[in-house]
N, C-alpha and C. Protein backbone atom coordinates (compact mmCIF):
# COMPACT_ATOMS: atom_id res chain seq x y z
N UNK A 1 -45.29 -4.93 -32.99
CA UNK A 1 -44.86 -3.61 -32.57
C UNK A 1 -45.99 -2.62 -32.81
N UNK A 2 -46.15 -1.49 -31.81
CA UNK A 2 -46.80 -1.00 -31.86
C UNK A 2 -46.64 0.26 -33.07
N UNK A 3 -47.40 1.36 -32.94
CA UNK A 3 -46.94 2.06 -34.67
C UNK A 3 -46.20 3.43 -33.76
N UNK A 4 -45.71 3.64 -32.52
CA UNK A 4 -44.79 4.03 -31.99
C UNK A 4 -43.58 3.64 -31.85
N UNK A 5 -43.23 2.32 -31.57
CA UNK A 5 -42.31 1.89 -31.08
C UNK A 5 -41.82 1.49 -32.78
N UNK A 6 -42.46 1.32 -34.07
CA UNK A 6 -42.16 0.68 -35.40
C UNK A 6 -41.63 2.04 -35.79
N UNK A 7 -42.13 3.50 -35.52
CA UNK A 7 -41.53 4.58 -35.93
C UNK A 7 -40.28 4.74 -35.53
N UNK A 8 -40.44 4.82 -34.32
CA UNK A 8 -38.96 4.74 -33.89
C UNK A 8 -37.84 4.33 -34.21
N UNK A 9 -37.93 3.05 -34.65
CA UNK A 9 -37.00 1.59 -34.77
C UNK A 9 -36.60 2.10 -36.31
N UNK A 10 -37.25 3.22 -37.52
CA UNK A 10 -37.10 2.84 -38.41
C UNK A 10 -36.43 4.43 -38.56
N UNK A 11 -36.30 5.39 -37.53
CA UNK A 11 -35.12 6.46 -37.10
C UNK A 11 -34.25 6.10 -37.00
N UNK A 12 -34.10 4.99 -35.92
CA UNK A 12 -32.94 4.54 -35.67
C UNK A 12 -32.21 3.81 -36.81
N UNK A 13 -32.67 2.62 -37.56
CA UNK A 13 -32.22 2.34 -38.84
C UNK A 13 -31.59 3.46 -39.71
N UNK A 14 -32.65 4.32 -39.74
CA UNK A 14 -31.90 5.66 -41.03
C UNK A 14 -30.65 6.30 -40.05
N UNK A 15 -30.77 6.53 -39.04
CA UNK A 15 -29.38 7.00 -38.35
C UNK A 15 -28.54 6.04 -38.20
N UNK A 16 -28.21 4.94 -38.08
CA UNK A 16 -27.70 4.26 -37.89
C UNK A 16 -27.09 3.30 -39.19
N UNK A 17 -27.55 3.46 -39.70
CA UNK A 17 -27.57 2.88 -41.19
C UNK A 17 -27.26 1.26 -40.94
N UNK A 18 -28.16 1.18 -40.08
CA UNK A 18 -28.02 -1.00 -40.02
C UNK A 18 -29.24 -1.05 -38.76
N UNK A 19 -29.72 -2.14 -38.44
CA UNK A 19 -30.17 -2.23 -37.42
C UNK A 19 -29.74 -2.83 -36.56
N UNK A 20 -28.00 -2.89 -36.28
CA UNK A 20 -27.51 -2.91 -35.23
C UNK A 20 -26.76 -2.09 -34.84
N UNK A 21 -25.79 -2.55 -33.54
CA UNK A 21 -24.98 -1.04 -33.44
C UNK A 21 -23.98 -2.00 -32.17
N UNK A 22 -22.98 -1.67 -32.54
CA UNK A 22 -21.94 -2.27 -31.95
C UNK A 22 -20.55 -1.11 -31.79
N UNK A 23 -20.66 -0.37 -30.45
CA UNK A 23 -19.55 0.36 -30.29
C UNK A 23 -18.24 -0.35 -30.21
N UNK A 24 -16.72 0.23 -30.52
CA UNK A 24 -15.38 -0.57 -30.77
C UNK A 24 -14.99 -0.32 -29.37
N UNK A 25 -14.55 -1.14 -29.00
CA UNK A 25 -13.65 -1.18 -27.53
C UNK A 25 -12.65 -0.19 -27.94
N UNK A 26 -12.06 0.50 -26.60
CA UNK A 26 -10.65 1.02 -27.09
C UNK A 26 -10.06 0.81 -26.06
N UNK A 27 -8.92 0.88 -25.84
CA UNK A 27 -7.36 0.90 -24.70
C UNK A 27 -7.91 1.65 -24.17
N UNK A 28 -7.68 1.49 -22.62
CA UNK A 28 -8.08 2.59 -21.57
C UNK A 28 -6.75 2.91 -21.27
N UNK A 29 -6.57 4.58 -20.79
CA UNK A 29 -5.54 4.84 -20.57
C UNK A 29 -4.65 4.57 -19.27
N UNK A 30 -5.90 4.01 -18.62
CA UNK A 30 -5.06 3.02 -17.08
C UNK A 30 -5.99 2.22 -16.94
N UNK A 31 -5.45 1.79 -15.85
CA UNK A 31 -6.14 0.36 -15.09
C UNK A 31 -5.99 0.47 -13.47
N UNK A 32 -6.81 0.00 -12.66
CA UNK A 32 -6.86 -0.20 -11.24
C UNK A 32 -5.87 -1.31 -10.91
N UNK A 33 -5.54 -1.08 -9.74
CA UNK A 33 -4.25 -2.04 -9.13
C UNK A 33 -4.87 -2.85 -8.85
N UNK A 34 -4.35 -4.12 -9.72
CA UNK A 34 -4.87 -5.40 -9.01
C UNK A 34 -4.15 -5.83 -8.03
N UNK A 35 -4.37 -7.04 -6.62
CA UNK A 35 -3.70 -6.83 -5.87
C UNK A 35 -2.45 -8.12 -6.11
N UNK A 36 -2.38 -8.61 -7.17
CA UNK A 36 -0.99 -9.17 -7.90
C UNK A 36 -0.40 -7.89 -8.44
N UNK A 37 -0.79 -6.73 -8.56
CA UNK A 37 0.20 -5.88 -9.69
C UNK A 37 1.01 -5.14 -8.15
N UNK A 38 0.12 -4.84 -7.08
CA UNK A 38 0.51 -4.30 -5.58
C UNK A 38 1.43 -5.08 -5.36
N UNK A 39 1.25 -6.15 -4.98
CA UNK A 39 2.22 -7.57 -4.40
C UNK A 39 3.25 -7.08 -5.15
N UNK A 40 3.52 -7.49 -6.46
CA UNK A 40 4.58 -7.12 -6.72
C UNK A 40 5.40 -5.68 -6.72
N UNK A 41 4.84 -4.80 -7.28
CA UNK A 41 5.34 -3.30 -6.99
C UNK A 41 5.88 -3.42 -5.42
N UNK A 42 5.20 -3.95 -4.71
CA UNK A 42 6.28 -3.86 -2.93
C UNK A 42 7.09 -4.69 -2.91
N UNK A 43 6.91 -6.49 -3.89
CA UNK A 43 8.17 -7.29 -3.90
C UNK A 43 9.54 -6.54 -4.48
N UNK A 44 8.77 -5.90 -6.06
CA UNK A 44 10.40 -4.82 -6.52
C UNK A 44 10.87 -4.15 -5.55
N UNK A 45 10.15 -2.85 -4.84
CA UNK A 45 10.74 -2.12 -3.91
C UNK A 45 11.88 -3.21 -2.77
N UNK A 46 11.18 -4.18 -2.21
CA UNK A 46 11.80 -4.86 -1.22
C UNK A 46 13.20 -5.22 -1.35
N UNK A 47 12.67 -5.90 -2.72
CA UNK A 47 14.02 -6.64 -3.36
C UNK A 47 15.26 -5.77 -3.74
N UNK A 48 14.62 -4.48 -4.03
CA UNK A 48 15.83 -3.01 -4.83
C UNK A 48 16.47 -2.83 -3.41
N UNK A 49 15.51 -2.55 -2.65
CA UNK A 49 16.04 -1.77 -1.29
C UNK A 49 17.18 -2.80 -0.84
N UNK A 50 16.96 -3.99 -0.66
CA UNK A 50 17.49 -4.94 -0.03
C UNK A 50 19.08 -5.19 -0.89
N UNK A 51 18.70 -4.70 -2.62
CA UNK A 51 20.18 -4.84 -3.10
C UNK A 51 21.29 -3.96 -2.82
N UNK A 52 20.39 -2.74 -2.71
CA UNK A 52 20.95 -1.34 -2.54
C UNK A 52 21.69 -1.14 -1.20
N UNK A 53 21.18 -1.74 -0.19
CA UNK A 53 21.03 -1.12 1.70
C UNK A 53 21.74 -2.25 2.07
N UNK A 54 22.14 -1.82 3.07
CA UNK A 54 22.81 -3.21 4.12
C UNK A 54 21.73 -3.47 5.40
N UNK A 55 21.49 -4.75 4.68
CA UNK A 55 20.43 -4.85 5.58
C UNK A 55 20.63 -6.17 6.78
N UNK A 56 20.03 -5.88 8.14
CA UNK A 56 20.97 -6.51 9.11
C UNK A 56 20.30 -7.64 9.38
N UNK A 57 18.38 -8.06 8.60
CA UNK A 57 17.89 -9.54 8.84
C UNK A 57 18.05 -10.14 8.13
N UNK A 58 18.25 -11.08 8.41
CA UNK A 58 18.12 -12.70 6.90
C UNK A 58 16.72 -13.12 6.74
N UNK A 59 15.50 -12.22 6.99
CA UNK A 59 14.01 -12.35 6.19
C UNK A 59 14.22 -12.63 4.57
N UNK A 60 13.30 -13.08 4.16
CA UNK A 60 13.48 -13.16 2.63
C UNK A 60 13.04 -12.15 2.05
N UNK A 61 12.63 -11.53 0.82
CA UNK A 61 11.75 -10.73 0.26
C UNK A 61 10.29 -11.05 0.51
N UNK A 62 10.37 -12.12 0.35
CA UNK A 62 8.47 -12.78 0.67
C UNK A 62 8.12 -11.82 2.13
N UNK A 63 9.07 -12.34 3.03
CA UNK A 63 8.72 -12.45 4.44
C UNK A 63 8.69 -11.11 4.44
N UNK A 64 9.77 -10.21 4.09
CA UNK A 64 9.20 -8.50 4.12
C UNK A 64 9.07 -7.41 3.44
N UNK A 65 8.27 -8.53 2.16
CA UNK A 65 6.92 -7.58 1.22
C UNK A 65 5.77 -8.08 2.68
N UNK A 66 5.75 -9.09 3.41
CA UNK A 66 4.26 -8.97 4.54
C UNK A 66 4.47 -8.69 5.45
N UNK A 67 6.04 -8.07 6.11
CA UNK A 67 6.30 -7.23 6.65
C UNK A 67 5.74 -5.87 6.25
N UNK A 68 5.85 -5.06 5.42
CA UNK A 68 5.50 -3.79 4.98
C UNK A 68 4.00 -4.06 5.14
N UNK A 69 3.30 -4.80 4.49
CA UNK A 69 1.97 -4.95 4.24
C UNK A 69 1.39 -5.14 5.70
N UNK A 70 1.62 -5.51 6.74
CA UNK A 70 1.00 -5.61 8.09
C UNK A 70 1.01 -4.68 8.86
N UNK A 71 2.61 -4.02 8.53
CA UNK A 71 2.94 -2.33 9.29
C UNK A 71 1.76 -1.53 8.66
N UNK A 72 1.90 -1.43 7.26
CA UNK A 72 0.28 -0.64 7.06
C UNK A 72 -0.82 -0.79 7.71
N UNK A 73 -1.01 -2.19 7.65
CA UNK A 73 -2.48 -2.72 8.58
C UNK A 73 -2.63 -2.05 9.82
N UNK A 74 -1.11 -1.67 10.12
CA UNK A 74 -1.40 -1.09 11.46
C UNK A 74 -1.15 -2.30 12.78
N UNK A 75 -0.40 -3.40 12.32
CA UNK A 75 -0.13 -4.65 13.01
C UNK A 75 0.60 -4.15 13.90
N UNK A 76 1.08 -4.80 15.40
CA UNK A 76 2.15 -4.00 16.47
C UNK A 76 3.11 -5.28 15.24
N UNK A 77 4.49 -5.01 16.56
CA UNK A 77 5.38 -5.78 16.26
C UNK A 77 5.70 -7.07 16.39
N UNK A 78 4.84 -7.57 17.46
CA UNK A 78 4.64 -8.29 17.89
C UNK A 78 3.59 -9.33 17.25
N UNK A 79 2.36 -8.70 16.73
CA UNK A 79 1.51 -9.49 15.46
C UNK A 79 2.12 -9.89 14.68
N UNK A 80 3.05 -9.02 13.94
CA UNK A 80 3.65 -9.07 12.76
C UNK A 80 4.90 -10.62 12.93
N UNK A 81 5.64 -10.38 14.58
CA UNK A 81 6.38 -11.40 14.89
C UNK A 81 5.27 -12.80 14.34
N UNK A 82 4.64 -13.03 14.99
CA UNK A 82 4.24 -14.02 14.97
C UNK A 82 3.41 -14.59 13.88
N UNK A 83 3.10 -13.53 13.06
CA UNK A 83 2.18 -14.60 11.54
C UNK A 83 4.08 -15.13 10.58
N UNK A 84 4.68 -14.14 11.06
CA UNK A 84 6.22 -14.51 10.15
C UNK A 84 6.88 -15.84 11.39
N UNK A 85 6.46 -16.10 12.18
CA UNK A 85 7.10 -17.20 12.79
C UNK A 85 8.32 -16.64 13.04
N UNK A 86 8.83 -15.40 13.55
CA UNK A 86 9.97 -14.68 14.10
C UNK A 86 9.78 -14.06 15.76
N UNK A 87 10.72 -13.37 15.77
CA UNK A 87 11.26 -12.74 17.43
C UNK A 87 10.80 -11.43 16.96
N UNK A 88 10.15 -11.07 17.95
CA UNK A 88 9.63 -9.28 17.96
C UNK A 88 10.70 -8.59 17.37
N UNK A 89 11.82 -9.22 18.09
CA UNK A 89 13.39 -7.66 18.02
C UNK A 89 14.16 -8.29 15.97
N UNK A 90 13.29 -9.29 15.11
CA UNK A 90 14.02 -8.99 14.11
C UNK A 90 13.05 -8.88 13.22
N UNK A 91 11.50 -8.37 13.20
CA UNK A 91 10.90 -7.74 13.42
C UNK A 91 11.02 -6.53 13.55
N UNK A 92 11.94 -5.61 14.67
CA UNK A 92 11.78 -4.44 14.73
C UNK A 92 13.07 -4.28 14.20
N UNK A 93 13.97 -5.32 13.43
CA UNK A 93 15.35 -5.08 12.81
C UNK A 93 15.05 -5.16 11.44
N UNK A 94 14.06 -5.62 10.68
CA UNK A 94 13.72 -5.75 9.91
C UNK A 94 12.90 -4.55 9.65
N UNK A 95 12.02 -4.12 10.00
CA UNK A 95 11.68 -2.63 9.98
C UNK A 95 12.03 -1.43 9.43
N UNK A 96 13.02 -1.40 10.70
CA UNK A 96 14.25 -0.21 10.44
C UNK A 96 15.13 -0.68 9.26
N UNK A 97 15.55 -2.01 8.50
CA UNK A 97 15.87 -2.42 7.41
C UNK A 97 15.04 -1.60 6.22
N UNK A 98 13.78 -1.74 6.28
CA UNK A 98 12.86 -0.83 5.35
C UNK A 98 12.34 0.97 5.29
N UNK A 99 13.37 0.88 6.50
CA UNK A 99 13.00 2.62 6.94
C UNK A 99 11.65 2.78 7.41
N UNK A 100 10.66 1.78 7.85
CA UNK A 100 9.19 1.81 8.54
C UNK A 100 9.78 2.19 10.25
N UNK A 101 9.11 3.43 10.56
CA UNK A 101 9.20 4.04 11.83
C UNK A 101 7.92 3.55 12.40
N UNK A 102 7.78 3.72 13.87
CA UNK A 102 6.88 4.15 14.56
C UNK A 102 6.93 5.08 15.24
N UNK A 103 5.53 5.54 15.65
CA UNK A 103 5.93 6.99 16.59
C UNK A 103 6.45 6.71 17.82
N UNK A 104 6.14 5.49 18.18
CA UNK A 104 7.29 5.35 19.59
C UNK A 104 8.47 4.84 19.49
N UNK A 105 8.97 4.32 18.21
CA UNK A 105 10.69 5.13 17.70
C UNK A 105 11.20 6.63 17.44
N UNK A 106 10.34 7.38 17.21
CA UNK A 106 10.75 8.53 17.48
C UNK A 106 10.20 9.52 18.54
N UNK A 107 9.40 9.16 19.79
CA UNK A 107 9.15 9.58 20.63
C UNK A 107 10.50 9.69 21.75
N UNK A 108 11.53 9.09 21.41
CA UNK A 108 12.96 9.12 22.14
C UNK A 108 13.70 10.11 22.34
N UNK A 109 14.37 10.28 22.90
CA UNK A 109 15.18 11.46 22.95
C UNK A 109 16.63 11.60 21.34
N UNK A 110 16.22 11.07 20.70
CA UNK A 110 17.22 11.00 19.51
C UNK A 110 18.25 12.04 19.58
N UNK A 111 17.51 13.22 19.03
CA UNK A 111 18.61 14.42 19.14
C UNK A 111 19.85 14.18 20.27
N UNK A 112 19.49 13.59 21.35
CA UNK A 112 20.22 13.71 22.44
C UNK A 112 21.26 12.53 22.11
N UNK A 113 20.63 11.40 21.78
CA UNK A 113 21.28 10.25 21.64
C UNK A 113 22.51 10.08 20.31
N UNK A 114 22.27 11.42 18.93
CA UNK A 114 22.55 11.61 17.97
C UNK A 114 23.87 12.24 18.50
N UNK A 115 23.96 13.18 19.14
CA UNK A 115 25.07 14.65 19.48
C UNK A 115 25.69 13.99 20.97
N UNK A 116 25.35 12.10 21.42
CA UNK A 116 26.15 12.24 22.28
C UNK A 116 27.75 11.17 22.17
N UNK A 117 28.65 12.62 22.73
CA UNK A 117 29.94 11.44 22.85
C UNK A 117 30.10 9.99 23.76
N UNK A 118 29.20 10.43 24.79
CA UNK A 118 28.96 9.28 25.61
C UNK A 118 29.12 7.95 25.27
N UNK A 119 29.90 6.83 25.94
CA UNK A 119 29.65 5.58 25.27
C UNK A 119 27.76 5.21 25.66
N UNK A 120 27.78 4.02 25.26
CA UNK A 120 26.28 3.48 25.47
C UNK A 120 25.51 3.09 26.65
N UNK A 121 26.61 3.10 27.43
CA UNK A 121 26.54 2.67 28.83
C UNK A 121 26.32 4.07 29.54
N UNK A 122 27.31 4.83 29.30
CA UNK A 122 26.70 6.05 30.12
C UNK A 122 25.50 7.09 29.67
N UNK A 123 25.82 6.90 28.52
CA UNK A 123 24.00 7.77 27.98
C UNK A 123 22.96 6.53 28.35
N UNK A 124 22.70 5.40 28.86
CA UNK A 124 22.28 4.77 28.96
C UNK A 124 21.78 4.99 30.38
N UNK A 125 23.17 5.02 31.33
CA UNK A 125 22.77 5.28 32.51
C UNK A 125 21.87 6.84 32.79
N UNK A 126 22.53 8.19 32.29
CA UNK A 126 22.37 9.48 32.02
C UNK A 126 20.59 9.68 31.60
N UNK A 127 20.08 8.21 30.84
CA UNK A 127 18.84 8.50 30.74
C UNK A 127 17.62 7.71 31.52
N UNK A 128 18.36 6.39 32.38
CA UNK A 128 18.04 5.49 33.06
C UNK A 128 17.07 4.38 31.83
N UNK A 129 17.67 4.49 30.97
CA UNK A 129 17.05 3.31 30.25
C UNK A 129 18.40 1.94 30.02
N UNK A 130 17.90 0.88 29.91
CA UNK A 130 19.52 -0.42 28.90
C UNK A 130 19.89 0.40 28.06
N UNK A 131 21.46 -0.76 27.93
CA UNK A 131 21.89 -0.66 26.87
C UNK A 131 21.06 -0.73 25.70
N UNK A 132 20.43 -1.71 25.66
CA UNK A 132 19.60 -2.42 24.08
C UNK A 132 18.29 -1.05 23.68
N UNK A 133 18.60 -0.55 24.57
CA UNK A 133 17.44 0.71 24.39
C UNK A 133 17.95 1.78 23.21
N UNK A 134 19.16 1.94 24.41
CA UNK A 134 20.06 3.40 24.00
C UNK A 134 20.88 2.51 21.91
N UNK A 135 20.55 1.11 22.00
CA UNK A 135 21.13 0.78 20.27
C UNK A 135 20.20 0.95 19.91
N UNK A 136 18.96 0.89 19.74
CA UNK A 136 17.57 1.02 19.19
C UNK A 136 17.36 2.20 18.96
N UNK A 137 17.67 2.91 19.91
CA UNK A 137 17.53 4.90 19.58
C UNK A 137 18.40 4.86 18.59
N UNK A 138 19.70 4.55 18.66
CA UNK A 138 21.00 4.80 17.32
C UNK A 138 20.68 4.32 16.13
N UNK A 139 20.22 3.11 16.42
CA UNK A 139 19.52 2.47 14.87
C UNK A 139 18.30 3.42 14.48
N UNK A 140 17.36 4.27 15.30
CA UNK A 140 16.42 4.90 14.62
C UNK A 140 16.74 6.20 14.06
N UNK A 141 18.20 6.89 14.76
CA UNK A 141 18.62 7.54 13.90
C UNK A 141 19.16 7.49 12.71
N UNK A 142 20.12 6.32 12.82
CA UNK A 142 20.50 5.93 11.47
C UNK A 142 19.36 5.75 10.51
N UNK A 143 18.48 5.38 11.32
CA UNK A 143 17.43 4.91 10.11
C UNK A 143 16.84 6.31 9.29
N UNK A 144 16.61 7.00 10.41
CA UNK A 144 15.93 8.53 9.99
C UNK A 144 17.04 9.37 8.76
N UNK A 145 18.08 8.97 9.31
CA UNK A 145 19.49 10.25 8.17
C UNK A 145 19.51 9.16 6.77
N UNK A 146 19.37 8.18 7.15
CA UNK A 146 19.36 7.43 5.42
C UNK A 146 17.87 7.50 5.22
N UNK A 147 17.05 7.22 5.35
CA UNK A 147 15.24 7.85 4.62
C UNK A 147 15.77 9.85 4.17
N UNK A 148 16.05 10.55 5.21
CA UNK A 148 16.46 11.78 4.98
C UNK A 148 17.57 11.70 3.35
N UNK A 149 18.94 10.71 3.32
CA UNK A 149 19.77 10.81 2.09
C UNK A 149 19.40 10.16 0.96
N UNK A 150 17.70 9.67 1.07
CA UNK A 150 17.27 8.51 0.05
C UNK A 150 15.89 9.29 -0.40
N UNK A 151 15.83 10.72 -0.10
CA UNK A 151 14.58 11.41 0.08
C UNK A 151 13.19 10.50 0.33
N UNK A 152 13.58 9.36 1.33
CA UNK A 152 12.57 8.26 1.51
C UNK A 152 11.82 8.14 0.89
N UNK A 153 12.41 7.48 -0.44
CA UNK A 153 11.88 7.08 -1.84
C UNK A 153 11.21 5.74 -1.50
N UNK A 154 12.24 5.34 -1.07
CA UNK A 154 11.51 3.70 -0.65
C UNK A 154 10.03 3.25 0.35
N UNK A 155 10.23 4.26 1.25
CA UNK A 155 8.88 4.01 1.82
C UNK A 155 7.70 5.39 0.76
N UNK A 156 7.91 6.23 0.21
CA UNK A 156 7.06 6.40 -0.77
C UNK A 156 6.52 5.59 -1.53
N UNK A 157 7.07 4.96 -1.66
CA UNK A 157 6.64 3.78 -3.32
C UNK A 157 6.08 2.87 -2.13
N UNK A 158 5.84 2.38 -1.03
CA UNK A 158 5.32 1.68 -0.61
C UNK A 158 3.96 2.04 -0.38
N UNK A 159 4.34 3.16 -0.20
CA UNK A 159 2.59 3.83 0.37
C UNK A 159 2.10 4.23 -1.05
N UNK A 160 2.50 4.70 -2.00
CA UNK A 160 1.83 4.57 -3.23
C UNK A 160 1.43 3.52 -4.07
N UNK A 161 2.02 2.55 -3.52
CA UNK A 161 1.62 0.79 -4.46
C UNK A 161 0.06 0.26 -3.49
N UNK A 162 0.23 1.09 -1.51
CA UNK A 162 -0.97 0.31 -1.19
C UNK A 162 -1.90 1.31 -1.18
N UNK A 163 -2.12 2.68 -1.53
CA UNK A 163 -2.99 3.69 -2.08
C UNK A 163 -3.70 3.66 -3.25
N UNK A 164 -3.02 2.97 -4.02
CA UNK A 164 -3.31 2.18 -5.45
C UNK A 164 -4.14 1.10 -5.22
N UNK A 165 -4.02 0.33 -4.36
CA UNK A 165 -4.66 -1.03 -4.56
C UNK A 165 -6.19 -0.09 -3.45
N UNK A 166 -5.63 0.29 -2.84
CA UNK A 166 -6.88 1.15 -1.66
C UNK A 166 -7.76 2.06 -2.19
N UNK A 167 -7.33 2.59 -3.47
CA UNK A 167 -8.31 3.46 -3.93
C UNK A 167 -8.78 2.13 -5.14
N UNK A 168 -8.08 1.05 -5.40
CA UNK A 168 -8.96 0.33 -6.36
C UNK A 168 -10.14 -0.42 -5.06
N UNK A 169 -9.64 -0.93 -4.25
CA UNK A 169 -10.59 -1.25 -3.60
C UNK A 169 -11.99 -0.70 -3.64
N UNK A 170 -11.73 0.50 -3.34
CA UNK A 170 -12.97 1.53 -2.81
C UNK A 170 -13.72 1.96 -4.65
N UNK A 171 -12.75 1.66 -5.49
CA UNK A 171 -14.05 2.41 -6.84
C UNK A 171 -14.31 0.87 -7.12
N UNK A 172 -14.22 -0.27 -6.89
CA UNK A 172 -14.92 -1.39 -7.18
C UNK A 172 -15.55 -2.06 -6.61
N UNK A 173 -15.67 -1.39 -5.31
CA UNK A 173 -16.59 -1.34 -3.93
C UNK A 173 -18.02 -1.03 -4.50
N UNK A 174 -17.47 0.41 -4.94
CA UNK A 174 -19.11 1.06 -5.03
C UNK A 174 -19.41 0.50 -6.66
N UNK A 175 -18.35 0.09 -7.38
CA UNK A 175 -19.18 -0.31 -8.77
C UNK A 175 -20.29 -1.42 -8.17
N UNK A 176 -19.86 -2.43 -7.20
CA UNK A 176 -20.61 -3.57 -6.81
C UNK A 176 -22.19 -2.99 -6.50
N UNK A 177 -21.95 -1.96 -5.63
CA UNK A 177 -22.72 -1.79 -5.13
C UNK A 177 -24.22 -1.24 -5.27
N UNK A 178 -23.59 -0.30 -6.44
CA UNK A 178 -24.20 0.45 -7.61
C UNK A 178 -24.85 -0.60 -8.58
N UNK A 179 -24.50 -1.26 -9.14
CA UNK A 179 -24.76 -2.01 -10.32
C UNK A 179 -25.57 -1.05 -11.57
N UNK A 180 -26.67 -1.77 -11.89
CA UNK A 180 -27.50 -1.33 -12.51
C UNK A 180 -28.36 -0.29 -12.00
N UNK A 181 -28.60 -0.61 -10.54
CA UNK A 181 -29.91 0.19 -10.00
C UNK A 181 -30.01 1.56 -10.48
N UNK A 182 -28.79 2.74 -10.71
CA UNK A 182 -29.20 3.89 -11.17
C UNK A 182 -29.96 3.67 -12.68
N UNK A 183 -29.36 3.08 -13.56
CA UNK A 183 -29.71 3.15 -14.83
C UNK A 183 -31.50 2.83 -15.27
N UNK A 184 -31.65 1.95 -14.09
CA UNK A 184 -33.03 1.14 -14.26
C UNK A 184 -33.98 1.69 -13.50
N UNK A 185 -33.44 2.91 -12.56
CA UNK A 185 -34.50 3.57 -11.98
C UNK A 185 -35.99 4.20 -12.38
N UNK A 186 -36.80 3.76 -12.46
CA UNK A 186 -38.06 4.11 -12.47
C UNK A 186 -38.52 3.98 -13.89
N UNK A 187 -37.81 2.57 -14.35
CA UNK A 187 -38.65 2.41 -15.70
C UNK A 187 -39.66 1.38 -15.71
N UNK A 188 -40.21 1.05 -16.28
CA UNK A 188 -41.45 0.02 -16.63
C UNK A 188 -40.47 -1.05 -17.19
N UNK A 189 -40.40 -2.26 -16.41
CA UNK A 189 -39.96 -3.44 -16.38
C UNK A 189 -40.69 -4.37 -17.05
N UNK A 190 -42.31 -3.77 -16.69
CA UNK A 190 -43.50 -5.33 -17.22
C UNK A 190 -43.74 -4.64 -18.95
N UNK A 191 -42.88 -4.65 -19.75
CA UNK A 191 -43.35 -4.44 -21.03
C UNK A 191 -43.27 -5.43 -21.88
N UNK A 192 -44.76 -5.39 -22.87
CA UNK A 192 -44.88 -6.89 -23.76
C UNK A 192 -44.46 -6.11 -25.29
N UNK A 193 -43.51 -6.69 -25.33
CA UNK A 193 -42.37 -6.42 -26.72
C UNK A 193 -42.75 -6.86 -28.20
């Protein structure tokens, strides 16, 4: 050692009172969502909702915790049909089971379909769409007034379990990315010790 680097070393000793130094771990006051802690936080929701609600598919919980998880992705209904090995329409029954809208479920004339005495057949005819149309509008109302009497708790907690795993994504993104390089910036690497 040089008679710089021996001065030094023998500061650090008197401050330190050892010549090592070993900081104590402590409990962090959180943790990032792993995507087993996500998985499950949407299996509970699924499973609560499903005890709570009358729900009109025989999907399992498995099948729509990756229901929810594909509607995020932004999957049509039709994607989603087919990685679950199902029919588009229980799929879009399964959906409305979870209170997941799309905007072209509520691009309908609802209000109209909500306030009418009409049977189904004649608001049906009255708007020139099917029958199976004018039940799909009724089911998206129903769906809308129970999210409205449930202060759509349930699809909250969905979007907060994959915001969680989405913002862990993104701060362990850039830890990767980052590594060391700030810390090691512009020091002298070739030193004989």
């Amino acid at each position: 050692m040089d008679e710089k680097t021996e001065e030094l070393r023998d500061i650090f000793v008197d401050v330190a009172d050892g010549d090592t130094v070993t900081e104590s771990q402590e409990e962090t006051h959180g943790s990032l969502a792993s995507e087993a802690d996500v998985e499950a936080r949407l299996r509970e929701t699924v499973a609560e909702m499903r005890e709570d609600l009358d729900f009109e598919t025989s999907l399992s919980v498995d099948e729509l915790t990756a229901l929810v998880e594909r509607f995020y992705e932004e999957d049509s209904d039709a994607e989603i049909a087919e990685v679950l090995g199902v029919d588009e329409q229980t799929v879009i029954d399964a959906r409305l089971d979870l209170h997941l809208l799309r905007e072209a479920d509520t691009d309908a004339p609802l209000d109209r379909v909500r306030d009418a005495d009409d049977s189904v057949e004649a608001l049906a005819d009255d708007l020139g769409v099917d029958a199976g149309t004018i039940q799909h509008y009724q089911r998206v109302v129903e769906t809308r007034e129970q999210r409205r009497r449930l202060n759509d708790r349930y699809r909250a907690e969905f979007e907060n379990a994959l915001q969680d795993r989405e913002l862990s994504e993104l701060l362990t993104s850039s830890v990767h990315e980052d590594g060391l390089e700030g810390a090691t910036e512009g020091q002298e690497t070739d030193i004989d010790i």
